[in-house]
PDB file of N, CA and C in Angstrom:
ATOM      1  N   UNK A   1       5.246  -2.465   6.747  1.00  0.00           N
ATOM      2  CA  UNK A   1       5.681  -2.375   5.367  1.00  0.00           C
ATOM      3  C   UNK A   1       6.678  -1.254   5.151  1.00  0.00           C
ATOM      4  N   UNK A   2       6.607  -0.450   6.157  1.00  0.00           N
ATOM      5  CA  UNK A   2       7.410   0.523   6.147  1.00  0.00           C
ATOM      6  C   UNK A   2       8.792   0.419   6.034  1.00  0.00           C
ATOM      7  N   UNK A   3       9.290  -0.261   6.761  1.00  0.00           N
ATOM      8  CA  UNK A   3      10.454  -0.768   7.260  1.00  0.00           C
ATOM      9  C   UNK A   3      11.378  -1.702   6.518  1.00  0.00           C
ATOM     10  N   UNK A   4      10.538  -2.195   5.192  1.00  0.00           N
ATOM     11  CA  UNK A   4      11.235  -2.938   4.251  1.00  0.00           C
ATOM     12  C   UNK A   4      11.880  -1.938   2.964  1.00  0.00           C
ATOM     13  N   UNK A   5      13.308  -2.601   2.493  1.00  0.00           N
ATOM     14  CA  UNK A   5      14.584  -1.737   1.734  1.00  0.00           C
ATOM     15  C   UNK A   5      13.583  -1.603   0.711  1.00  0.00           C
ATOM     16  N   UNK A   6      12.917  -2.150  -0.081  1.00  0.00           N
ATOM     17  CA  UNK A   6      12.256  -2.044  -1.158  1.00  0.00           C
ATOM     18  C   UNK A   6      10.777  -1.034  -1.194  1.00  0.00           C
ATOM     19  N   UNK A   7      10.488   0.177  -0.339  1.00  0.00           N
ATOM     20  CA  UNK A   7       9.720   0.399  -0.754  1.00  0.00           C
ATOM     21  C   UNK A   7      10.032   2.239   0.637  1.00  0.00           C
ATOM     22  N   UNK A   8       9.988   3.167  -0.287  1.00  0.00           N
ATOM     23  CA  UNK A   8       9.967   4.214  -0.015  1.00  0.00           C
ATOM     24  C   UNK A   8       8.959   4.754   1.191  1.00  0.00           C
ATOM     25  N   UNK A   9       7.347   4.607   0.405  1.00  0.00           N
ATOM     26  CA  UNK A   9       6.215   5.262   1.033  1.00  0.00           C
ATOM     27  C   UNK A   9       4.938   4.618   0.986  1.00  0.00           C
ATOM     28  N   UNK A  10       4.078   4.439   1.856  1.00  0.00           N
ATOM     29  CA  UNK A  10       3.289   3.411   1.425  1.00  0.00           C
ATOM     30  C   UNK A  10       1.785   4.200   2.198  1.00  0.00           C
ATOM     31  N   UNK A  11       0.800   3.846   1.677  1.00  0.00           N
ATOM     32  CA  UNK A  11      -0.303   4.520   2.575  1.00  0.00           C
ATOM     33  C   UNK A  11      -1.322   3.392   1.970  1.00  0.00           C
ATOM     34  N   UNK A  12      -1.958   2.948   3.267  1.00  0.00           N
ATOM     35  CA  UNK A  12      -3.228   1.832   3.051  1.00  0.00           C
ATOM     36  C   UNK A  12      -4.414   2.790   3.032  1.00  0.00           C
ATOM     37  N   UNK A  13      -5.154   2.243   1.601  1.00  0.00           N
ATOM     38  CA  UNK A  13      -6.643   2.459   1.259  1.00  0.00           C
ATOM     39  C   UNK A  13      -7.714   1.985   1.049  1.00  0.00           C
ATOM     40  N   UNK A  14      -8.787   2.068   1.284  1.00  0.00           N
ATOM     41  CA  UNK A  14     -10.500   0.876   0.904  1.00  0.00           C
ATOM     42  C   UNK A  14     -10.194   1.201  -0.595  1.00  0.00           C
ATOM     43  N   UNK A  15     -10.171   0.548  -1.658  1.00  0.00           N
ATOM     44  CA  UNK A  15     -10.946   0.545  -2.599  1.00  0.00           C
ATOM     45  C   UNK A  15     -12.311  -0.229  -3.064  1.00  0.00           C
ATOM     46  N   UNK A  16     -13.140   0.703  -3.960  1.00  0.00           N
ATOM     47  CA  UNK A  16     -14.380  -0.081  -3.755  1.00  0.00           C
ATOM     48  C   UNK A  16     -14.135  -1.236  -4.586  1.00  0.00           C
ATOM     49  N   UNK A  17     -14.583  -2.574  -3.985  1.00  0.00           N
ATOM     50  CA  UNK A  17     -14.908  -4.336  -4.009  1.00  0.00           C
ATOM     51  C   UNK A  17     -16.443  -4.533  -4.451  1.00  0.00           C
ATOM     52  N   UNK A  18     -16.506  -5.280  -5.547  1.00  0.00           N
ATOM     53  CA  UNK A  18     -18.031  -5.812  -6.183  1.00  0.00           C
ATOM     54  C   UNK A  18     -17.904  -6.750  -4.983  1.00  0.00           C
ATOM     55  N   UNK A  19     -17.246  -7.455  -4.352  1.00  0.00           N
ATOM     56  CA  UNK A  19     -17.082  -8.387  -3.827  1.00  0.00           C
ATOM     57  C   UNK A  19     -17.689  -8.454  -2.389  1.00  0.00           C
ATOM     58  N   UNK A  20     -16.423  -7.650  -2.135  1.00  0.00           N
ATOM     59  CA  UNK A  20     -16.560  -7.194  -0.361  1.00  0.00           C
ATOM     60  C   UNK A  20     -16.698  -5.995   0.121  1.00  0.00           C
ATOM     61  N   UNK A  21     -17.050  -4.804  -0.803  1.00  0.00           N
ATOM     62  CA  UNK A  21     -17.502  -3.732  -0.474  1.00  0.00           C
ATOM     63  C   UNK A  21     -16.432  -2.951  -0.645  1.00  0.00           C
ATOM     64  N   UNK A  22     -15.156  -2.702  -0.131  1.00  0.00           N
ATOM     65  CA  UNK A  22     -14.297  -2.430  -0.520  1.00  0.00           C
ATOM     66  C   UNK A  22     -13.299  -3.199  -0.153  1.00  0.00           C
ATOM     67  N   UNK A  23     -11.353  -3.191  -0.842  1.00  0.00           N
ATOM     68  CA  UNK A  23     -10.794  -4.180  -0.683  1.00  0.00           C
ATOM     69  C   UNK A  23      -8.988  -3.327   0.161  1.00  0.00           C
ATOM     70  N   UNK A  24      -8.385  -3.727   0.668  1.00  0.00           N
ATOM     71  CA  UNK A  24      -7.216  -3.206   1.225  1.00  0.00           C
ATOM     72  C   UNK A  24      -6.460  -3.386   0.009  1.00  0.00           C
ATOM     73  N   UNK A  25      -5.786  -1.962   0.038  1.00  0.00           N
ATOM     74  CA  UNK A  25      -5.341  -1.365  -1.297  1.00  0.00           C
ATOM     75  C   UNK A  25      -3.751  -0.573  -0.938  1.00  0.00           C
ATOM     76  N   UNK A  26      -2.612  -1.040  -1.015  1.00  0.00           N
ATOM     77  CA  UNK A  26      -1.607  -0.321  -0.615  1.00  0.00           C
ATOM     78  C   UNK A  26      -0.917   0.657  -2.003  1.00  0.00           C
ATOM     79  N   UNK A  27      -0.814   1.464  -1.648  1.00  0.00           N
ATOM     80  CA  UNK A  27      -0.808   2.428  -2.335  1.00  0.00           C
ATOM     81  C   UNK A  27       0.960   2.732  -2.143  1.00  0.00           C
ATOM     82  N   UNK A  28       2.210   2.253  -2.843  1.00  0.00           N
ATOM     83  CA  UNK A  28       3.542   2.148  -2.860  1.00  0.00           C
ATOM     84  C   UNK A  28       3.976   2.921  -3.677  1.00  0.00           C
ATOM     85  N   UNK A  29       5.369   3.905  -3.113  1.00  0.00           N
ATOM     86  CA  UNK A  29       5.866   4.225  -3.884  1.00  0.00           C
ATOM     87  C   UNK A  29       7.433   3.086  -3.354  1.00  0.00           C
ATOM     88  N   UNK A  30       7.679   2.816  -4.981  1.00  0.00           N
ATOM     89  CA  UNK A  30       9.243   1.974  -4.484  1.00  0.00           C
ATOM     90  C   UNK A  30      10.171   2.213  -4.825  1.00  0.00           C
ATOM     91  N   UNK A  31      11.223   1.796  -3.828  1.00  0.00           N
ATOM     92  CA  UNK A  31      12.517   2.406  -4.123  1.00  0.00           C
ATOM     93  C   UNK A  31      12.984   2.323  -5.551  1.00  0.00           C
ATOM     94  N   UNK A  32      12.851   1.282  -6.305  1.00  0.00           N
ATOM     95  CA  UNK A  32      13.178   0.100  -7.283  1.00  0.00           C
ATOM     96  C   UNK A  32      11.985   0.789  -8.466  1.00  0.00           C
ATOM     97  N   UNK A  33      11.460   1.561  -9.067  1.00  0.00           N
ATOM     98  CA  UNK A  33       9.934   1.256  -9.848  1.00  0.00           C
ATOM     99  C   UNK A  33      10.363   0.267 -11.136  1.00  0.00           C
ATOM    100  N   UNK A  34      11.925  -0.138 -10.874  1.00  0.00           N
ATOM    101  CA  UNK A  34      12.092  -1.511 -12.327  1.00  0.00           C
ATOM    102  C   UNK A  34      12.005  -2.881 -11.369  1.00  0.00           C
ATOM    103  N   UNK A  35      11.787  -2.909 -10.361  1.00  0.00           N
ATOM    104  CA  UNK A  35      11.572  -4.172  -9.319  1.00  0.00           C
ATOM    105  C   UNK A  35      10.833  -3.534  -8.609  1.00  0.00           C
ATOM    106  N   UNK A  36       9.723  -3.757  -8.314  1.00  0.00           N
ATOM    107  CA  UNK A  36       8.678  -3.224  -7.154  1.00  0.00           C
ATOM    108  C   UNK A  36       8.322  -4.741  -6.402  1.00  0.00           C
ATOM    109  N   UNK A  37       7.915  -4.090  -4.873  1.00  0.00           N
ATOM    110  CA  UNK A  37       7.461  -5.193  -4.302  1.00  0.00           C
ATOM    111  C   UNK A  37       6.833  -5.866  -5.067  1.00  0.00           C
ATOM    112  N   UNK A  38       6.071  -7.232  -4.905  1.00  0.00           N
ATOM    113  CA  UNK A  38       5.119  -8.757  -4.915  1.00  0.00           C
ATOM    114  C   UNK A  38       3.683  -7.989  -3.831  1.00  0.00           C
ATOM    115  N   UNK A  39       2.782  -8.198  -4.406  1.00  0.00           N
ATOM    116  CA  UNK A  39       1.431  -8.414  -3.687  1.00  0.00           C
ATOM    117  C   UNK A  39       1.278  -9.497  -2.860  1.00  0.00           C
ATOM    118  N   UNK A  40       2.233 -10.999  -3.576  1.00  0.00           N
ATOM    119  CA  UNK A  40       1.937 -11.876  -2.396  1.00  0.00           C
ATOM    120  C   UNK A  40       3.257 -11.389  -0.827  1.00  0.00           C
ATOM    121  N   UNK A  41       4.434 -10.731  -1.471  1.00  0.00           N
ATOM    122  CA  UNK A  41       5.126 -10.784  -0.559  1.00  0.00           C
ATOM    123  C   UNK A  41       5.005  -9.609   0.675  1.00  0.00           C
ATOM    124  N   UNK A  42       4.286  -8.735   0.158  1.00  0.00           N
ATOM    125  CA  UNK A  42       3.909  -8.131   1.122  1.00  0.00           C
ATOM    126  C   UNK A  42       2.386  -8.712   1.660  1.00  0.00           C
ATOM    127  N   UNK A  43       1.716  -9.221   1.403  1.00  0.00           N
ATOM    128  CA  UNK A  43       0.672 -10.276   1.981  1.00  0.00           C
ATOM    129  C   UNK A  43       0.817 -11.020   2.786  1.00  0.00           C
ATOM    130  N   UNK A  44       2.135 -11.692   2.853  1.00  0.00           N
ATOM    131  CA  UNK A  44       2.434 -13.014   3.942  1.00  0.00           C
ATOM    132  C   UNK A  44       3.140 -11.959   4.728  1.00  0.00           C
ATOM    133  N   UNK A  45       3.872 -10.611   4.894  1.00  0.00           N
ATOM    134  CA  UNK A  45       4.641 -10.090   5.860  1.00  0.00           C
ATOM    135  C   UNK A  45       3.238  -9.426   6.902  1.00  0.00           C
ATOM    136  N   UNK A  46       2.317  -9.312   5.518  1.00  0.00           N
ATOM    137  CA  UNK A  46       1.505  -8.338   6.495  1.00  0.00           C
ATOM    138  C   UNK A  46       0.429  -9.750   7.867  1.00  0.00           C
ATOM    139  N   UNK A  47       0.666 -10.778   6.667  1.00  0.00           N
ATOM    140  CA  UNK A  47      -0.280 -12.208   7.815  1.00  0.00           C
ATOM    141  C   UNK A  47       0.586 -12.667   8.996  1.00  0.00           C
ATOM    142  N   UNK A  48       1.718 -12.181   8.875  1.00  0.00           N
ATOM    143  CA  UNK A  48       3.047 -12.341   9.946  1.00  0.00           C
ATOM    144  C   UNK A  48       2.713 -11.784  11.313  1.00  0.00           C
ATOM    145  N   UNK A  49       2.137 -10.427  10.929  1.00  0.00           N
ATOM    146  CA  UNK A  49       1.753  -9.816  12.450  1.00  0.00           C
ATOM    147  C   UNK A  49       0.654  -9.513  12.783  1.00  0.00           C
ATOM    148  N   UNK A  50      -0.317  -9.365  11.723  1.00  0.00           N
ATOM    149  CA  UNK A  50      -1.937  -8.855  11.505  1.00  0.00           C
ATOM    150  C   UNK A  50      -2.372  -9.722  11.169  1.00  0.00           C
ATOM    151  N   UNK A  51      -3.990  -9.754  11.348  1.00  0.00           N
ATOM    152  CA  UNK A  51      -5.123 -10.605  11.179  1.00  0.00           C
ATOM    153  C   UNK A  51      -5.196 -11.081   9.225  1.00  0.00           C
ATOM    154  N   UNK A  52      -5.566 -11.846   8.776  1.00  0.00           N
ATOM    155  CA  UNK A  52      -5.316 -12.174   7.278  1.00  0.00           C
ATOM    156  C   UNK A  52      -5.922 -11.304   6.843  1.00  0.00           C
ATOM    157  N   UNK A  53      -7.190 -10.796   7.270  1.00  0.00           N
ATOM    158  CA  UNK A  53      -7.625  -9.360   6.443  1.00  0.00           C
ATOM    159  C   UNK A  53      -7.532  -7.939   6.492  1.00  0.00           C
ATOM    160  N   UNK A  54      -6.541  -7.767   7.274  1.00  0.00           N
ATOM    161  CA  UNK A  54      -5.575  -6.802   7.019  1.00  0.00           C
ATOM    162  C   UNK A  54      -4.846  -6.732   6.314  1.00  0.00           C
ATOM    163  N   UNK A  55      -4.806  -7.610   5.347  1.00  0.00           N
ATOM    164  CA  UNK A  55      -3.260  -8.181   4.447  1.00  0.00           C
ATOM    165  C   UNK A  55      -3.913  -6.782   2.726  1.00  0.00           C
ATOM    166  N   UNK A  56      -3.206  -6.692   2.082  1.00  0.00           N
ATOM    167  CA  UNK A  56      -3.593  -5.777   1.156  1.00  0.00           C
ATOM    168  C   UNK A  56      -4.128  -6.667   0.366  1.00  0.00           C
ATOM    169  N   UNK A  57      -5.186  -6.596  -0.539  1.00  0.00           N
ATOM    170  CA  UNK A  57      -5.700  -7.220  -1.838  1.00  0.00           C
ATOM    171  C   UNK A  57      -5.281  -7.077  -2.711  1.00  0.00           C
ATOM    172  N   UNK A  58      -4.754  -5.406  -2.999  1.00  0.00           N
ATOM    173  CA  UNK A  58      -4.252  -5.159  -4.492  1.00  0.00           C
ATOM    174  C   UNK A  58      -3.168  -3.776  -3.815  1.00  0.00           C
ATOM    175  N   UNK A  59      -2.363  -4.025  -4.827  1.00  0.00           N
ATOM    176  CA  UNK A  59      -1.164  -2.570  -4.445  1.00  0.00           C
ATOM    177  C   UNK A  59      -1.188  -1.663  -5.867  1.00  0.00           C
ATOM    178  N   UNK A  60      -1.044  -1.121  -5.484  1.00  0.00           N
ATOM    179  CA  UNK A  60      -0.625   0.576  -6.754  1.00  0.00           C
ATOM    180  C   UNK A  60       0.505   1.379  -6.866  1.00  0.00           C
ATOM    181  N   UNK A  61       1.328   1.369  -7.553  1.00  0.00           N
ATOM    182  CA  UNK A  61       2.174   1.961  -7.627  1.00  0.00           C
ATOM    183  C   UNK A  61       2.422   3.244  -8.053  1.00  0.00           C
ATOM    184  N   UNK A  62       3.183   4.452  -7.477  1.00  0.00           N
ATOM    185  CA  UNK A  62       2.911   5.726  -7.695  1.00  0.00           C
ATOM    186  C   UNK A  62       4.638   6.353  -8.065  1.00  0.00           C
ATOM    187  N   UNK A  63       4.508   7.325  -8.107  1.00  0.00           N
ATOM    188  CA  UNK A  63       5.848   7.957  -7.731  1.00  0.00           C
ATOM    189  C   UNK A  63       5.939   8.773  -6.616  1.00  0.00           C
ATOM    190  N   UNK A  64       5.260   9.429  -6.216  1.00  0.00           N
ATOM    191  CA  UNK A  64       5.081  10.241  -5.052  1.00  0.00           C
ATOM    192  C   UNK A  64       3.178  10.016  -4.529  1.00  0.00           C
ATOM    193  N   UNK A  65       3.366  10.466  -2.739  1.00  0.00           N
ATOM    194  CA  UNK A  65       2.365  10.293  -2.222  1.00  0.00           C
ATOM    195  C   UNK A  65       1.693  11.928  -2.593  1.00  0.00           C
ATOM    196  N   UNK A  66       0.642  12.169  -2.417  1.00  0.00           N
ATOM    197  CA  UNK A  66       0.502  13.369  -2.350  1.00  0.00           C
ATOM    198  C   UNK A  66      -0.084  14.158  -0.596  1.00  0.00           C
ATOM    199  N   UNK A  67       1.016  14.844  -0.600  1.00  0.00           N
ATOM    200  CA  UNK A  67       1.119  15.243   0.924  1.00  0.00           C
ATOM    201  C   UNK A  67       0.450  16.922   0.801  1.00  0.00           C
ATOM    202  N   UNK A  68       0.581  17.186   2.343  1.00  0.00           N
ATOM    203  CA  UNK A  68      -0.134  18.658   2.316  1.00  0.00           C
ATOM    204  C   UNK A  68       1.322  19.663   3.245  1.00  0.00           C
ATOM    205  N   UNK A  69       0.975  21.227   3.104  1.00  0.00           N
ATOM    206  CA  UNK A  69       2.086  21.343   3.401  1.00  0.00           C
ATOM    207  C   UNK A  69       2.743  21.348   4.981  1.00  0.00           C
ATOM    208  N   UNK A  70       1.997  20.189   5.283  1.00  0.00           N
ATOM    209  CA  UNK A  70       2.540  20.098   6.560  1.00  0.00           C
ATOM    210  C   UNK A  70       3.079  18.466   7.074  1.00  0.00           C
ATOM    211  N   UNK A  71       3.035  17.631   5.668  1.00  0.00           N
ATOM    212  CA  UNK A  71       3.687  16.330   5.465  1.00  0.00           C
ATOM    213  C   UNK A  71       2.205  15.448   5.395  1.00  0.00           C
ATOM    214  N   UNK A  72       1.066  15.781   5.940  1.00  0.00           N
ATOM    215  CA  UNK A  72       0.389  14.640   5.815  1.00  0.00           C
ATOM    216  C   UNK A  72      -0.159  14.396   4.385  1.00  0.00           C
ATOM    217  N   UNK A  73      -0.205  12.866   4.082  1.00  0.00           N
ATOM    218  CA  UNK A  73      -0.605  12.445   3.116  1.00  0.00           C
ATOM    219  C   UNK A  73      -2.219  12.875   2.997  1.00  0.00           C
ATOM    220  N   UNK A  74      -2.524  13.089   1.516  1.00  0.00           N
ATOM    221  CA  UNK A  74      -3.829  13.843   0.976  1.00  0.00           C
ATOM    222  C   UNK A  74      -4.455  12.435   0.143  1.00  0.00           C
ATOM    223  N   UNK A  75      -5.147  11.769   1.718  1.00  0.00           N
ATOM    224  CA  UNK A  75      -6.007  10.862   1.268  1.00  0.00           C
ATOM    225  C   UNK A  75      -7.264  11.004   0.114  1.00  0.00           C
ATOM    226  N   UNK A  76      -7.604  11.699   0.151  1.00  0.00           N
ATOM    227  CA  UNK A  76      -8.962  11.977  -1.065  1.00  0.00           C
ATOM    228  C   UNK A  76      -7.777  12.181  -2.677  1.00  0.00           C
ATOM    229  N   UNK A  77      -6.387  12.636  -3.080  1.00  0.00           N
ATOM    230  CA  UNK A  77      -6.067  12.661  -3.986  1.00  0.00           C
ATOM    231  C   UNK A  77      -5.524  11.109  -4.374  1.00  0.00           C
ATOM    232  N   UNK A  78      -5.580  10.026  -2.968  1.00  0.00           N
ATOM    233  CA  UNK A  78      -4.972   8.960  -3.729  1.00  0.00           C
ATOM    234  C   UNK A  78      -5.770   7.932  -4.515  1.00  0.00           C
TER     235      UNK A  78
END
């Protein structure tokens, strides 16, 4: 997902699922925030090379990731 013009920064997350316990959750910042990616279109890129449930369930859109000061993203703030 990285690698596509439309989308800056992206970090995959569990969110909790009544369903399935928790659900794959991409967490985007996009180049575009007046056109942001499709949930389905990054769904079929992600069924392109990965197993179907790897594919994201739901995406979120941010403006910035929140990183630490040494670049890594600060999973517990997303």
């Amino acid at each position: 997902l990285s690698a596509r013009h439309d989308i800056v920064e992206v970090a995959i997350v569990g969110r909790p699922d009544a369903e399935w316990g928790a659900a794959v959750t991409a967490v985007i910042v996009p180049a575009d925030p007046d056109s942001p990616p499709t949930l389905d279109d990054l769904r079929d890129e992600v069924r392109a090379v990965l197993a179907p449930w790897c594919a994201p369930r739901r995406i979120e859109l941010v403006d910035r990731l929140p990183r630490t000061a040494l670049g890594k993203v600060v999973r517990s703030e997303l």
